[in-house]
Protein backbone atom coordinates (compact mmCIF):
# COMPACT_ATOMS: atom_id res chain seq x y z
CA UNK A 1 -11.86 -46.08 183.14
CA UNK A 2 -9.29 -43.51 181.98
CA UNK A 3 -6.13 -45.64 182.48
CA UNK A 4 -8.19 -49.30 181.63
CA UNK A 5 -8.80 -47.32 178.00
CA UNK A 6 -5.29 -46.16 178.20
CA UNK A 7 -4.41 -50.51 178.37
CA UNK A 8 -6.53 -51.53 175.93
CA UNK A 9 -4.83 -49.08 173.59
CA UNK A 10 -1.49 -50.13 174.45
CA UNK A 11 -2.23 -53.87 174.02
CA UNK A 12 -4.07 -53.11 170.66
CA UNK A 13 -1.00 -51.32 169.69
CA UNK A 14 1.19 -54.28 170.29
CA UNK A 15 -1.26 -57.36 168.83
CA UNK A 16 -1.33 -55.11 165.62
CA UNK A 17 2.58 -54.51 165.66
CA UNK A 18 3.06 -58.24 166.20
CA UNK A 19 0.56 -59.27 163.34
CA UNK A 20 2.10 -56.73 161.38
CA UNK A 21 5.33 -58.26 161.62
CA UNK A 22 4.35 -61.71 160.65
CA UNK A 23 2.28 -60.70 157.79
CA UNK A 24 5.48 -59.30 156.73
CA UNK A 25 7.93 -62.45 157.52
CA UNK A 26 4.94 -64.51 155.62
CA UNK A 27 4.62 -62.01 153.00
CA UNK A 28 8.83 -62.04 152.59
CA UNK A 29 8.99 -65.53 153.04
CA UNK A 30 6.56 -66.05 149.93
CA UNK A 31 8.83 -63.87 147.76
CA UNK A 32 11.61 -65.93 148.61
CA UNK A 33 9.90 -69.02 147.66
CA UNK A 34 8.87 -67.68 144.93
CA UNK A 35 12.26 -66.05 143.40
CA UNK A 36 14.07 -69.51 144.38
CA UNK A 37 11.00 -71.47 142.34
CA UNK A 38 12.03 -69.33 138.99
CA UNK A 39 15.55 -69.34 139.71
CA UNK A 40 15.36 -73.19 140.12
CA UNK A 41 12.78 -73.08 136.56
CA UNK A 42 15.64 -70.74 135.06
CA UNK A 43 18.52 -72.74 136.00
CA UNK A 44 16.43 -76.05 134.25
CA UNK A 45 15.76 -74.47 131.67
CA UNK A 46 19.26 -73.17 131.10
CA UNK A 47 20.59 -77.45 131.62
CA UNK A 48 17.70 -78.34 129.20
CA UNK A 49 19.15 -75.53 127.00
CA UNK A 50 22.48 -76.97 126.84
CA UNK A 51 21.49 -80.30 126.23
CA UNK A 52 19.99 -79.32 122.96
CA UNK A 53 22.86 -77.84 122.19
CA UNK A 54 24.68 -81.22 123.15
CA UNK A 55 22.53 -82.76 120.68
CA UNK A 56 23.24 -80.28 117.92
CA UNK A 57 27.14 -80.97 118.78
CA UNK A 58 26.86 -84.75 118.82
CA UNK A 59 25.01 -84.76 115.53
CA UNK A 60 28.03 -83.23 113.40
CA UNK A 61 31.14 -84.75 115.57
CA UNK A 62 29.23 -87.87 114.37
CA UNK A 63 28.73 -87.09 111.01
CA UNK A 64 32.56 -86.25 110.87
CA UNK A 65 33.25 -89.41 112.27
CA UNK A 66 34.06 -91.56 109.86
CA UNK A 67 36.39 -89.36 108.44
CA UNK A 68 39.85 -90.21 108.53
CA UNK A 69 41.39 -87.57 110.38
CA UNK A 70 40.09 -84.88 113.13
CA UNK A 71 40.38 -80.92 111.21
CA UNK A 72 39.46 -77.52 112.06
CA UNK A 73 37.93 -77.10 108.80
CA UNK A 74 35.42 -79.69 109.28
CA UNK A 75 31.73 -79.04 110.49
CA UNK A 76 31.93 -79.54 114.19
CA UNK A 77 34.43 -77.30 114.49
CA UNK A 78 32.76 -74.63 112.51
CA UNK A 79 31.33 -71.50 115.25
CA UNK A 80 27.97 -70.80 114.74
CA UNK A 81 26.44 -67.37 115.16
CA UNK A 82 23.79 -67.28 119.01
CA UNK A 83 20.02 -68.25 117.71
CA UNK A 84 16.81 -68.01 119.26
CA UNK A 85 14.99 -71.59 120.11
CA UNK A 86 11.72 -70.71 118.85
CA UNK A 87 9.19 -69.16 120.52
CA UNK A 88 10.65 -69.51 123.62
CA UNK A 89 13.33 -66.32 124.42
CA UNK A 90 16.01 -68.67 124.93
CA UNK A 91 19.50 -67.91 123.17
CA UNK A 92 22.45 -70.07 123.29
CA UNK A 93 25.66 -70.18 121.26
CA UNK A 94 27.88 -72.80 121.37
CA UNK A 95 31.48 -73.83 120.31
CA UNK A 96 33.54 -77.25 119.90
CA UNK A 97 36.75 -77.46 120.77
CA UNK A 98 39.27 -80.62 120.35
CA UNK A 99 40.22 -81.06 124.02
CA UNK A 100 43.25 -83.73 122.35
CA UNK A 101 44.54 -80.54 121.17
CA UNK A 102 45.86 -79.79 124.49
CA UNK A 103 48.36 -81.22 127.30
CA UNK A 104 46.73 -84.45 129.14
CA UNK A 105 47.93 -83.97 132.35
CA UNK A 106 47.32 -87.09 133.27
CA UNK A 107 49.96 -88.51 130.76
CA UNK A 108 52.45 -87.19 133.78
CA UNK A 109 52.03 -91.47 134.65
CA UNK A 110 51.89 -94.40 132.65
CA UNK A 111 50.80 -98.23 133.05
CA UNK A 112 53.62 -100.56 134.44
CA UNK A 113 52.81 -103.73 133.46
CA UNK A 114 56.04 -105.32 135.36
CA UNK A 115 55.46 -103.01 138.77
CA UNK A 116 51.65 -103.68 138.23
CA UNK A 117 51.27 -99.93 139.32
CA UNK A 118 51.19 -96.27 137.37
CA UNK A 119 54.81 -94.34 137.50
CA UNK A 120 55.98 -91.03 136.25
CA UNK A 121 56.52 -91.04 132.86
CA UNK A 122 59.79 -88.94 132.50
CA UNK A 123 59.10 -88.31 128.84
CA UNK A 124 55.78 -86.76 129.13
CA UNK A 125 57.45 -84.69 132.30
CA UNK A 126 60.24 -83.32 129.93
CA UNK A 127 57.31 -82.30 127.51
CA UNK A 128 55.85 -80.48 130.58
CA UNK A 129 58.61 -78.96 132.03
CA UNK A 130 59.21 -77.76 128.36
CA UNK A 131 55.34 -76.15 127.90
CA UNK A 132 55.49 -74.91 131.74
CA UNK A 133 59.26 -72.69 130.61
CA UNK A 134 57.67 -71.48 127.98
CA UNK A 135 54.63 -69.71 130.04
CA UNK A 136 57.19 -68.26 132.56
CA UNK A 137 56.23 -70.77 135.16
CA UNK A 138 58.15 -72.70 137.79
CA UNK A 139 59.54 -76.10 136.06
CA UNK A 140 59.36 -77.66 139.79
CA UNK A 141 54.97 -77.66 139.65
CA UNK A 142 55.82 -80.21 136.80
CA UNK A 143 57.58 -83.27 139.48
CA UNK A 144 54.37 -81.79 142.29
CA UNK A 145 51.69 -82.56 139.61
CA UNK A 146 53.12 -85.67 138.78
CA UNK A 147 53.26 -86.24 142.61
CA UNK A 148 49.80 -84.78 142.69
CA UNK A 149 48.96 -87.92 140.93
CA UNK A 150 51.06 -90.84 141.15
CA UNK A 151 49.60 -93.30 143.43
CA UNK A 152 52.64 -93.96 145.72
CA UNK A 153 53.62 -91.27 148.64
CA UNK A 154 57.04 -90.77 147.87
CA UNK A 155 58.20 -87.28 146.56
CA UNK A 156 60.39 -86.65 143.40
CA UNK A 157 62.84 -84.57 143.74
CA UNK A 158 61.10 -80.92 143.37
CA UNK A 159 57.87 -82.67 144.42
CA UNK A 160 55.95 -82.75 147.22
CA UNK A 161 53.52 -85.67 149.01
CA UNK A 162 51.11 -85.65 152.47
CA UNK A 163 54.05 -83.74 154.83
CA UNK A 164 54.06 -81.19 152.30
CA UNK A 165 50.21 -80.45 152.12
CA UNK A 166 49.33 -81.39 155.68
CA UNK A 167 51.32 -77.98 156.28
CA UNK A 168 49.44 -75.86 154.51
CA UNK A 169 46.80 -73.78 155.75
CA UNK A 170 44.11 -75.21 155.85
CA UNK A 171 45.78 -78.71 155.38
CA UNK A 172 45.07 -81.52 152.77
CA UNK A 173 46.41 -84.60 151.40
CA UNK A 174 46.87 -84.66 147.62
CA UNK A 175 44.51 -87.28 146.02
CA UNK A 176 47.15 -89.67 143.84
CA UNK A 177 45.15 -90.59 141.57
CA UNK A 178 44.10 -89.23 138.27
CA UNK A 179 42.59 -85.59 137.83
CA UNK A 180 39.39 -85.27 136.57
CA UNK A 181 39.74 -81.09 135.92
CA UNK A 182 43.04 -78.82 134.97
CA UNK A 183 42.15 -76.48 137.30
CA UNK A 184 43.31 -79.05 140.47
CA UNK A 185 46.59 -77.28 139.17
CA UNK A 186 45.43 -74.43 141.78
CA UNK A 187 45.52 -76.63 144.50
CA UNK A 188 49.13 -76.95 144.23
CA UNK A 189 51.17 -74.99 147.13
CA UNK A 190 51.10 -70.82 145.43
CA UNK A 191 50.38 -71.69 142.25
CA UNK A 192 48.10 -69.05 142.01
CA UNK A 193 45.23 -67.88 139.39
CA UNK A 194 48.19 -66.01 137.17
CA UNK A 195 50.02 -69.13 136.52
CA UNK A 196 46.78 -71.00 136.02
CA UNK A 197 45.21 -68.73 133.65
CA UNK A 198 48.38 -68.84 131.55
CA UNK A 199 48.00 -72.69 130.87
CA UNK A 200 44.63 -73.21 131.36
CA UNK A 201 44.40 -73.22 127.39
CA UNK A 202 47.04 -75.66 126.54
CA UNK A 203 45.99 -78.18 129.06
CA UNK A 204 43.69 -80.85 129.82
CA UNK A 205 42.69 -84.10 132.07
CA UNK A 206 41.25 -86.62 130.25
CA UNK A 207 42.40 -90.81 130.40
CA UNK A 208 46.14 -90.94 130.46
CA UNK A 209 47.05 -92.72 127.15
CA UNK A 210 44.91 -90.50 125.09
CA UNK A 211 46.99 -89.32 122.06
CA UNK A 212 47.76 -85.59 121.49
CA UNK A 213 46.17 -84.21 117.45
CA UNK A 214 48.74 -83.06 115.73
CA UNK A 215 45.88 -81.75 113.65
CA UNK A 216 43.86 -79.13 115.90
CA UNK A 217 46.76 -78.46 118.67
CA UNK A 218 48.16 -75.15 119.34
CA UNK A 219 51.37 -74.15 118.28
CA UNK A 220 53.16 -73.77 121.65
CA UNK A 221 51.70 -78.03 122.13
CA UNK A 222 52.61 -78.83 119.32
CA UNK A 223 56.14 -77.56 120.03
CA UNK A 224 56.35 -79.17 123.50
CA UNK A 225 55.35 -82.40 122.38
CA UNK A 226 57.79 -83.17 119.85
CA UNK A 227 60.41 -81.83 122.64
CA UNK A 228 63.11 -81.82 120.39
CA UNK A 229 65.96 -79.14 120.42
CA UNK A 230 66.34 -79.22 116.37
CA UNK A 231 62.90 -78.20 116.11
CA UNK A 232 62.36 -76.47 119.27
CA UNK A 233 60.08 -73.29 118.13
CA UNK A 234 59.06 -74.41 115.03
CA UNK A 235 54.71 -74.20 115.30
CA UNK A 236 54.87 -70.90 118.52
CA UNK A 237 54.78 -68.25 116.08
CA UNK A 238 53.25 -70.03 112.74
CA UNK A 239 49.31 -68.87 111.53
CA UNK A 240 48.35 -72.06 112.10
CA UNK A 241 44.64 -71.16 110.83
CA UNK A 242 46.17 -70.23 107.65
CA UNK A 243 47.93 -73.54 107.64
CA UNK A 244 44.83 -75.27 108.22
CA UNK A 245 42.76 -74.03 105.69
CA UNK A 246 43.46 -77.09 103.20
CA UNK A 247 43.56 -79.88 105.86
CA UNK A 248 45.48 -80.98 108.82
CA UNK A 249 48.97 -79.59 109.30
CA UNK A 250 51.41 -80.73 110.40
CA UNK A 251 50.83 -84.49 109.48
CA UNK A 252 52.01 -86.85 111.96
CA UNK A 253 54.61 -88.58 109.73
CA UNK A 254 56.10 -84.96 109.05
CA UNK A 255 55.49 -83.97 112.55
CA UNK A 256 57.78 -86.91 114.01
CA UNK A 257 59.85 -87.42 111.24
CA UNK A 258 62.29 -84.43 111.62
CA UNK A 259 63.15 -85.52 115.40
CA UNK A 260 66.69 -86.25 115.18
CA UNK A 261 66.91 -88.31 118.12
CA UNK A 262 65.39 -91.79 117.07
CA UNK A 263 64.46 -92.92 121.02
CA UNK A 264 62.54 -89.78 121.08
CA UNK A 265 61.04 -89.86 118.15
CA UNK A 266 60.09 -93.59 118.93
CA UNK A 267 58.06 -91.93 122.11
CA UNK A 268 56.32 -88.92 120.17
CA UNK A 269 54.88 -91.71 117.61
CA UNK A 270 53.37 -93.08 120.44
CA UNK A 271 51.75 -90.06 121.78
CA UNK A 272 50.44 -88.39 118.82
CA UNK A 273 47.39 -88.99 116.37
CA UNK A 274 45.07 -87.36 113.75
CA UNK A 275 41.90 -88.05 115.34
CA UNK A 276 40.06 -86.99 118.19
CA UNK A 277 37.51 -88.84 120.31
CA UNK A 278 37.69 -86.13 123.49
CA UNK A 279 35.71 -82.73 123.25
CA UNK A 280 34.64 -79.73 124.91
CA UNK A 281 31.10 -77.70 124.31
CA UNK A 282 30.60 -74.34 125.70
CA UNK A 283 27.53 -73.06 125.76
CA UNK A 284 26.47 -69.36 126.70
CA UNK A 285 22.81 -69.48 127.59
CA UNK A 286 20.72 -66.54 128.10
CA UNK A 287 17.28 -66.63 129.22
CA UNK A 288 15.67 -62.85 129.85
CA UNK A 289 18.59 -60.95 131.86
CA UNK A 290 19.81 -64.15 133.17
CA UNK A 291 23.12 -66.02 131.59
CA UNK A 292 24.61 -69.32 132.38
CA UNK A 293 27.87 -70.69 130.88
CA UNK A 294 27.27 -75.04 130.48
CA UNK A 295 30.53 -76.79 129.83
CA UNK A 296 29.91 -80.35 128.46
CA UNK A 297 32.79 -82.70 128.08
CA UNK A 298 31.78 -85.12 125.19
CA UNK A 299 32.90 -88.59 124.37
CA UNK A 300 33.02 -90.56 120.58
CA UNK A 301 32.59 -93.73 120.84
CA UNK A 302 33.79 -96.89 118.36
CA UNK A 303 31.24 -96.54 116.01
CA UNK A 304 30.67 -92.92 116.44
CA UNK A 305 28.39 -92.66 119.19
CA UNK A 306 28.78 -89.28 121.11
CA UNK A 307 28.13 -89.24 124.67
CA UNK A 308 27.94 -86.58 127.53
CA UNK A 309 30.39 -87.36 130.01
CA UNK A 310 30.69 -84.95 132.02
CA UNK A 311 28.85 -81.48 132.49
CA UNK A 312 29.49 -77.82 134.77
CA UNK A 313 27.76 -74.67 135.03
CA UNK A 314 30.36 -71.28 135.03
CA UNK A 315 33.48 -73.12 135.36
CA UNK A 316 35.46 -75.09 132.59
């Protein structure tokens, strides 16, 4: 009787380790479902967050429409201090920015009409090479992004196509196509988060024959583009916020007209405009202890119509 008492212990012992055990997988399991349910609620909330604030931006880049020109003094452009939605414990604070400001990387190609096909446009890779010498970076990344992009699989001449990437580690083909993001930039062979985070704020990727604003871009642009050796450093080290103050500087017939060379100032014309249609929201969104970054790329429309075109959470 001694030892069959002895058993039933033991196998009492064991039924109430095992139901122990799965009381606590069920009881973990339920937290889990639970923390992933609010983080899921959070991370709506946070979307639904920036989409107001989407609305708040589309309301004054259409109001400022059907102005004649694109400024920094005008109301979109204007940062407003974080607020509270009410009643609800959600902040946000948001900014505009003019991404036509910047360096289209996808201007490295142009339309053929006679070849029926997109080539490297060697003025817009002279204005690169220009902008990528003035950040201390390698001039050659200028022929791989235009090989990066350029539809045919023949490298220029410090450029690089499919034998090039298909030795990397791990190995890839590059896309030729457009860019939809500057930051494919990194997934040229070492170009590394330095470089990037040098030009990440002079350059963009938006359609390829959208003109640069002479109007909102930064000095260091503003210098490339013109990409003439008369006037090579003429905007780097202005206040260009001073400037501003009373309207767009420099105007574009200003801008262009100094270029001594008249071929190249024939292609600048081209390329540069004083309003915008291309624009970047960030939003900081914080909800309790959590925060969420929501970058929305917005589109204005003929008739002033602002659209969302394109939206991601913690990365520009």
């Amino acid at each position: 009787m001694t030892r069959q008492r002895g058993v039933a212990l033991l196998v009492a012992i064991v039924i109430f380790a095992v139901a122990t055990t799965v009381a606590a997988a069920i009881t973990y399991n339920k937290a889990m479902a639970a923390r992933r349910a609010a983080a899921t609620f959070t991370m709506e909330q946070a979307l639904q967050a920036g989409m107001a604030a989407e609305a708040l931006a589309a309301i004054a880049l259409e109001a400022d429409g059907g102005k004649s020109k694109t400024e920094t003094t005008q109301d979109w452009a204007q940062e407003q201090p974080p607020f509270e939605i009410e009643d609800t414990g959600i902040w946000i604070h948001a900014r505009l920015e003019d991404l036509s400001g910047r360096f289209n990387l996808n201007s490295l190609v142009y339309w053929d009409s006679q070849n029926n096909a997109f080539l490297p446009d060697q003025h817009q890779l002279s204005v690169f090479r220009t902008l990528l010498g003035d950040l201390n970076i390698d001039l050659r990344y200028a022929d791989l992004m235009t090989d990066w992009i350029d539809p045919d699989i023949a490298p220029m001449d410090a450029g690089g196509e499919d034998t090039l990437y298909l030795s990397q580690n791990p190995p890839y083909r590059p896309p030729n196509t457009f860019i939809t993001h500057p930051s494919e930039l990194l997934a040229l062979p070492n170009f590394g988060r330095e470089n990037y985070q040098k030009i990440a704020p002079f350059v963009t990727a938006l359609p390829y024959d959208v003109p640069m604003n002479v109007c909102t871009a930064s000095g260091l642009v503003l210098d490339a583009t013109r990409n003439d050796p008369q006037n090579q450093k003429e905007f780097a080290g202005r206040n260009l916020e001073q400037d501003r103050q009373n309207g767009c500087f420099p105007v574009k017939n200003v801008y262009t007209g100094v270029i001594t060379d008249p071929a190249n100032r024939g292609e600048v014309e081209k390329r540069v405009d004083e309003k915008s249609s291309w624009f970047r929201l960030r939003t900081n969104i914080r909800i309790g202890t959590a925060e969420f970054v929501l970058y929305s790329l917005l589109y204005r429309e003929g008739g002033n119509r602002v659209r969302t075109v394109q939206r991601s959470f913690g990365s520009e």
